[in-house]
Protein backbone atom coordinates (compact mmCIF):
# COMPACT_ATOMS: atom_id res chain seq x y z
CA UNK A 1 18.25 3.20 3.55
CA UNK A 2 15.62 5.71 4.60
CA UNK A 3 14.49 8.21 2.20
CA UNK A 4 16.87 11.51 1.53
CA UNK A 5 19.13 10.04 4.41
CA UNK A 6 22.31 12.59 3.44
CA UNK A 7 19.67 15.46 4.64
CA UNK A 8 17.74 13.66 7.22
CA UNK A 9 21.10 12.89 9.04
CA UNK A 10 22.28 16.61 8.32
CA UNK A 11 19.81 17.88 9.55
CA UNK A 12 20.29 15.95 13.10
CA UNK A 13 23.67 16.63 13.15
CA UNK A 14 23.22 20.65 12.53
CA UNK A 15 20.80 20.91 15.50
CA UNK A 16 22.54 19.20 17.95
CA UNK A 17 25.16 22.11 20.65
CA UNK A 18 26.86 18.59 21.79
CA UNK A 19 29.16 16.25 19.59
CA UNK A 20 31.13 13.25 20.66
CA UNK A 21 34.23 12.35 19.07
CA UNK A 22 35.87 8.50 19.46
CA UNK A 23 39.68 8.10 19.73
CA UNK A 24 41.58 5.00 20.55
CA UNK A 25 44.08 5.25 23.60
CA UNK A 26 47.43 4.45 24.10
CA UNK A 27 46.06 1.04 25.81
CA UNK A 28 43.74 -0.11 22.78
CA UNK A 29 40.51 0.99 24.42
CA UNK A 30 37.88 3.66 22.84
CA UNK A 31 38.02 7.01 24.63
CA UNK A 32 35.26 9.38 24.15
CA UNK A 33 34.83 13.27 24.37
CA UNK A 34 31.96 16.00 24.42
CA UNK A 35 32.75 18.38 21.60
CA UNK A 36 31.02 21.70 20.70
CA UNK A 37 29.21 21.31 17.30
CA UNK A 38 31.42 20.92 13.63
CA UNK A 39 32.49 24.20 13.01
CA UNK A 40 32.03 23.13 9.42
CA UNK A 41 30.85 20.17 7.55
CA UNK A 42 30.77 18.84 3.92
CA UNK A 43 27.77 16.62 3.66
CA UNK A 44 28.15 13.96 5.86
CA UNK A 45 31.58 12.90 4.75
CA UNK A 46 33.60 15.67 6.04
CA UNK A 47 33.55 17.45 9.41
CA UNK A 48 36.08 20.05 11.11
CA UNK A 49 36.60 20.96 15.09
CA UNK A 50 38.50 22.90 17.14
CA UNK A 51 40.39 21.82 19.74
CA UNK A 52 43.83 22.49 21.90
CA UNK A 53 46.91 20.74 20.41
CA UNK A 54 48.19 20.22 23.94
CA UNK A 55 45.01 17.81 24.43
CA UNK A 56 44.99 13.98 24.77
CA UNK A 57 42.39 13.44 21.66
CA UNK A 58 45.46 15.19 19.60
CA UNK A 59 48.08 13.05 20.96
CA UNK A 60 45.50 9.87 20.63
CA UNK A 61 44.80 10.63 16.37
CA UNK A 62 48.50 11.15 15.50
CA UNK A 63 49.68 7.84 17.07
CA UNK A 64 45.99 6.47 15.49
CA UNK A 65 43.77 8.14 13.57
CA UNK A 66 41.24 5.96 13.48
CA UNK A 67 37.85 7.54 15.07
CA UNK A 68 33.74 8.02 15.20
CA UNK A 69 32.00 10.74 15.78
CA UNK A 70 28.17 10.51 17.12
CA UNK A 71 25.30 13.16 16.91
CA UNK A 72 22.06 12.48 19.37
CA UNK A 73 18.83 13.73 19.55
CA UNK A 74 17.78 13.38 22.71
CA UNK A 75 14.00 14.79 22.00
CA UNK A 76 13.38 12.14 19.48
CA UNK A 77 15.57 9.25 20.94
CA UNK A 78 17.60 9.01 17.26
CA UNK A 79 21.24 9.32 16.73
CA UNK A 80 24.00 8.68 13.81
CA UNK A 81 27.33 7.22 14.71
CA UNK A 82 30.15 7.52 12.14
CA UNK A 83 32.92 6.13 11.45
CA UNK A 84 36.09 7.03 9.92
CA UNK A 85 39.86 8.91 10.32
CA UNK A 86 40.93 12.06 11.99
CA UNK A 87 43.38 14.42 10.74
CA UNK A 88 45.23 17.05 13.00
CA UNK A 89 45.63 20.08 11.17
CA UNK A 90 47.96 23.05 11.76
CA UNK A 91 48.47 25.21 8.40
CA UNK A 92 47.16 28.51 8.63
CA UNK A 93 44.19 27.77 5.85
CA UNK A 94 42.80 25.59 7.77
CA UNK A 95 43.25 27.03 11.50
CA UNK A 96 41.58 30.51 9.82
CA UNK A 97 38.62 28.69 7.88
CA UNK A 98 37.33 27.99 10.94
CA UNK A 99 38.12 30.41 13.35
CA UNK A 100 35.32 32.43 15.44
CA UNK A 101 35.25 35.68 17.20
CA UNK A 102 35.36 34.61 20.70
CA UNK A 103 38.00 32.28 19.55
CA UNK A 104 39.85 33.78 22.20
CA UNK A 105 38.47 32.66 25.24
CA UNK A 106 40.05 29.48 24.62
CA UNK A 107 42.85 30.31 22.15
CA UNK A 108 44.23 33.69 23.83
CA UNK A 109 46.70 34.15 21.02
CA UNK A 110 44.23 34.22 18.37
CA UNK A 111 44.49 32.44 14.93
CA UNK A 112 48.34 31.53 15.05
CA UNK A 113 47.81 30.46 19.27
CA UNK A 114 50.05 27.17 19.00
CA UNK A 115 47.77 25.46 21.03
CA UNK A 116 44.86 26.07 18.67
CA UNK A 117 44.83 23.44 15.75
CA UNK A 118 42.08 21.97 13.88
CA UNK A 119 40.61 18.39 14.08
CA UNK A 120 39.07 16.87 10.32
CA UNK A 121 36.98 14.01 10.56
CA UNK A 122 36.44 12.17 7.27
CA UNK A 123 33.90 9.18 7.52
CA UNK A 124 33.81 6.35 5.53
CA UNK A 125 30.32 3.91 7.21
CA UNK A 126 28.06 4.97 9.49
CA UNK A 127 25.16 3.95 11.62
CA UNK A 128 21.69 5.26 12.01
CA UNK A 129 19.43 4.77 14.88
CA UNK A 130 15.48 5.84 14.66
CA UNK A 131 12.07 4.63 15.50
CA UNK A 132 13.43 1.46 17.51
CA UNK A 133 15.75 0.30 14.51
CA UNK A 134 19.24 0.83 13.10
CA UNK A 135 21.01 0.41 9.44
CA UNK A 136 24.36 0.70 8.78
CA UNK A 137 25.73 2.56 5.64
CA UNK A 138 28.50 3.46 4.05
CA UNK A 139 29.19 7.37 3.25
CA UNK A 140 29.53 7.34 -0.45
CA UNK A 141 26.59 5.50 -1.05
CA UNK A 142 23.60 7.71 0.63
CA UNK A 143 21.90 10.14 -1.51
């Protein structure tokens, strides 16, 4: 694995404005969906979204949470794809750890809107693409 790879692929992900989460659909196929950014991450094991609960990806990770996530870098053709579960979270904790002013645009009921909830994303492998070759990891083990 590539030197300091946990802050090489942190750094990618934290300069990207466009995410893309994976879901599987009621059929068995992967659907995918442009996200804004993590509102928070823990290394690169652990990342949080926002989204409506009224949305399909919400109704697609209860019935299956299994799920990627990928990060691109368009200037420098590289990307990380990972690979993992989704949670869909409700509590208050974790709806106001995240929450942003300007929230409301899209949640006009603020912090307790019921169609506000928060997506978690915890990966497990991953895969790394740069200078015209991938590797594959697995979360726990990159330093």
């Amino acid at each position: 694995m590539m030197r300091d790879a946990k802050k090489t692929i942190g750094n990618l992900i934290d300069k990207q404005g466009v995410s893309f989460i994976g879901s599987v659909g009621e059929d068995g196929f992967p659907n995918m969906k442009a996200m804004l950014p993590p509102r928070k991450r823990e290394g690169i094991r652990t990342f949080w979204f926002t989204t409506n609960t009224s949305s399909r990806r919400v109704t697609q990770y209860r019935a299956n949470p299994k799920a990627c996530v990928y990060f691109c870098d368009r200037r420098f053709f590289r990307g990380v794809m990972l690979q993992g579960t989704m949670e869909v979270l409700e509590d208050a904790a974790s709806k106001e750890m995240i929450w942003q002013a300007g929230d409301t645009m899209y949640y006009p009921e603020g912090v307790t809107d019921p169609d506000y909830c928060v997506l978690k994303f915890t990966a497990t492998t991953g895969r790394y693409y740069s200078n015209l070759s991938s590797e594959d990891f697995e979360v726990d083990g990159v330093k």
